[in-house]
Protein backbone atom coordinates (compact mmCIF):
# COMPACT_ATOMS: atom_id res chain seq x y z
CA UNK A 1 -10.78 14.83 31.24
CA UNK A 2 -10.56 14.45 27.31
CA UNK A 3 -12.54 17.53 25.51
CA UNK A 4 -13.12 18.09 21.92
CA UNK A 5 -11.45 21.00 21.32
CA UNK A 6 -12.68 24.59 21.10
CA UNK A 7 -13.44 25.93 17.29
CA UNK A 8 -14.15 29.60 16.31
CA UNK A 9 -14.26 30.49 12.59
CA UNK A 10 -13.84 33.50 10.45
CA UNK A 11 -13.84 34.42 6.74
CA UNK A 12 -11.87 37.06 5.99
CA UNK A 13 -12.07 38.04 2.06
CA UNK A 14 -12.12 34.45 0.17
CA UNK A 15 -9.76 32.69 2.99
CA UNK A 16 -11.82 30.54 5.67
CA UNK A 17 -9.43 30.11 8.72
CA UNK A 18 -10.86 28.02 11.62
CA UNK A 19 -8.55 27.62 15.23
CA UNK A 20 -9.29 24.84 17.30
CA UNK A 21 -7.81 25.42 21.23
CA UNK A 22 -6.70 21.88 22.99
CA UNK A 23 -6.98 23.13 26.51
CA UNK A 24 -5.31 20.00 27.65
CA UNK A 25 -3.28 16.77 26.56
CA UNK A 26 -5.54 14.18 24.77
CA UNK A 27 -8.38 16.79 23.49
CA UNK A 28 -9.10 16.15 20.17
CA UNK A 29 -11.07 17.21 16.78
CA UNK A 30 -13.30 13.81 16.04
CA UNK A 31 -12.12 11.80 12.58
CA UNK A 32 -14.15 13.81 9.89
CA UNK A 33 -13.54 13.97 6.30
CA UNK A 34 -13.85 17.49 4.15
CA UNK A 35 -14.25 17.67 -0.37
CA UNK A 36 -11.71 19.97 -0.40
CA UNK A 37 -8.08 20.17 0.81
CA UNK A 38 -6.53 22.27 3.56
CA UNK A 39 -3.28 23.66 5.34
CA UNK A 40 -3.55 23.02 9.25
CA UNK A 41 -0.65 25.18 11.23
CA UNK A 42 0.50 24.64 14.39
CA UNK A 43 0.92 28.10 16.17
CA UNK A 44 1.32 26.62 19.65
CA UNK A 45 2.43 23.23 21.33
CA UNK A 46 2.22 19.86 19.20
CA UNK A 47 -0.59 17.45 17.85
CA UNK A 48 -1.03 14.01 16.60
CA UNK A 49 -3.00 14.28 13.08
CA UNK A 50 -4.08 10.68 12.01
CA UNK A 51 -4.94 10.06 8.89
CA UNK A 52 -6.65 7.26 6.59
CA UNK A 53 -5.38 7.76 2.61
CA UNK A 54 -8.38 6.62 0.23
CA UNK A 55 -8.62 3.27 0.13
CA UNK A 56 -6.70 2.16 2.70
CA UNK A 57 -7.37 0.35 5.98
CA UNK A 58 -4.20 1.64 7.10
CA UNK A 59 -4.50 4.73 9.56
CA UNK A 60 -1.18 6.98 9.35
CA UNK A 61 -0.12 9.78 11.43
CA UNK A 62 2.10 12.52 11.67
CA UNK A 63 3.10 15.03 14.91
CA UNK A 64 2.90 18.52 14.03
CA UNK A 65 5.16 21.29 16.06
CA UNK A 66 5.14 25.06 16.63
CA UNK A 67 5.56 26.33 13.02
CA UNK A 68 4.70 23.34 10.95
CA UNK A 69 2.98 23.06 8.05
CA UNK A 70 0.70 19.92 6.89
CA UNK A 71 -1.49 19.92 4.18
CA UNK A 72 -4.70 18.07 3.97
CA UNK A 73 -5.69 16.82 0.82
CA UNK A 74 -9.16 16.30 -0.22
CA UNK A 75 -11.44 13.41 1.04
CA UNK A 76 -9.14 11.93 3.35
CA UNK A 77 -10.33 11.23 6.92
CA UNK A 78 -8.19 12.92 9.64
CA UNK A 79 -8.61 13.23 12.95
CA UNK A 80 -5.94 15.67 15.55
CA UNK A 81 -4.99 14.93 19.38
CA UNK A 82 -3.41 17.70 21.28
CA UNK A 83 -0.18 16.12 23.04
CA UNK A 84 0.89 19.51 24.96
CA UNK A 85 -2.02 21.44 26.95
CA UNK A 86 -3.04 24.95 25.15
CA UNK A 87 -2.25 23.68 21.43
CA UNK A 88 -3.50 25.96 18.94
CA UNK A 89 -3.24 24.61 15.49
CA UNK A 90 -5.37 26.83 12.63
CA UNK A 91 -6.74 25.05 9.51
CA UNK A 92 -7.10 27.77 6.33
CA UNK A 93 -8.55 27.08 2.85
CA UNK A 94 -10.34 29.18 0.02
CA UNK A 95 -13.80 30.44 1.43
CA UNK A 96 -16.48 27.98 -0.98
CA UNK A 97 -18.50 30.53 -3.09
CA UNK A 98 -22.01 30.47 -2.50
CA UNK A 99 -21.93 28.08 1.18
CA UNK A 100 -21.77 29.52 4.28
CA UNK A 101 -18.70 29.07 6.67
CA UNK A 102 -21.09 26.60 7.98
CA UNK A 103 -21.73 24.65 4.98
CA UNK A 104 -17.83 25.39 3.89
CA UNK A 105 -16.13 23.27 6.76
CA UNK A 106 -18.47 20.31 6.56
């Protein structure tokens, strides 16, 4: 059964680092869309991250592996799709200044 997939966040000094767990193949983080931009990491398995550039109809995508980088820029929608069970990929940016971590990620 497709899950969303499990989220814990932490701020540690002015870095904001949130890990999302795909327990299985096909859970997935929902398209959402963030004003500032972001590094997502894959520390374990692989993930489709899908991506619509601003003004565009067209939806792109890229697979991310165990040790790659991809950087999300600002105001682009993205969605990610675990394609191994037990992915781990971790999303950092600068903590916002006067937001909670709440506030932060939307």
């Amino acid at each position: 059964m497709v899950a969303a997939a499990k989220t814990k966040t932490q701020v540690v000094g002015d870095v904001c680092i949130r890990e999302m767990h795909f327990e299985s193949i096909g859970d997935n983080v929902p398209g959402h869309v963030h004003d500032f931009a972001h590094a997502m990491i894959c520390i374990k398995g692989s993930a489709t991250v899908r991506y619509r550039l601003p003004m565009e109809e067209i939806l792109d995508e890229k697979i991310i592996k165990v040790g790659d980088y991809f950087n999300m820029e600002a105001r682009i929608e993205h969605d990610l799709i675990a394609l191994e069970n037990d992915t781990l990929i971790v999303c950092v940016h600068p903590e916002r200044p006067g937001k909670t971590w709440l506030e932060a990620i939307r």
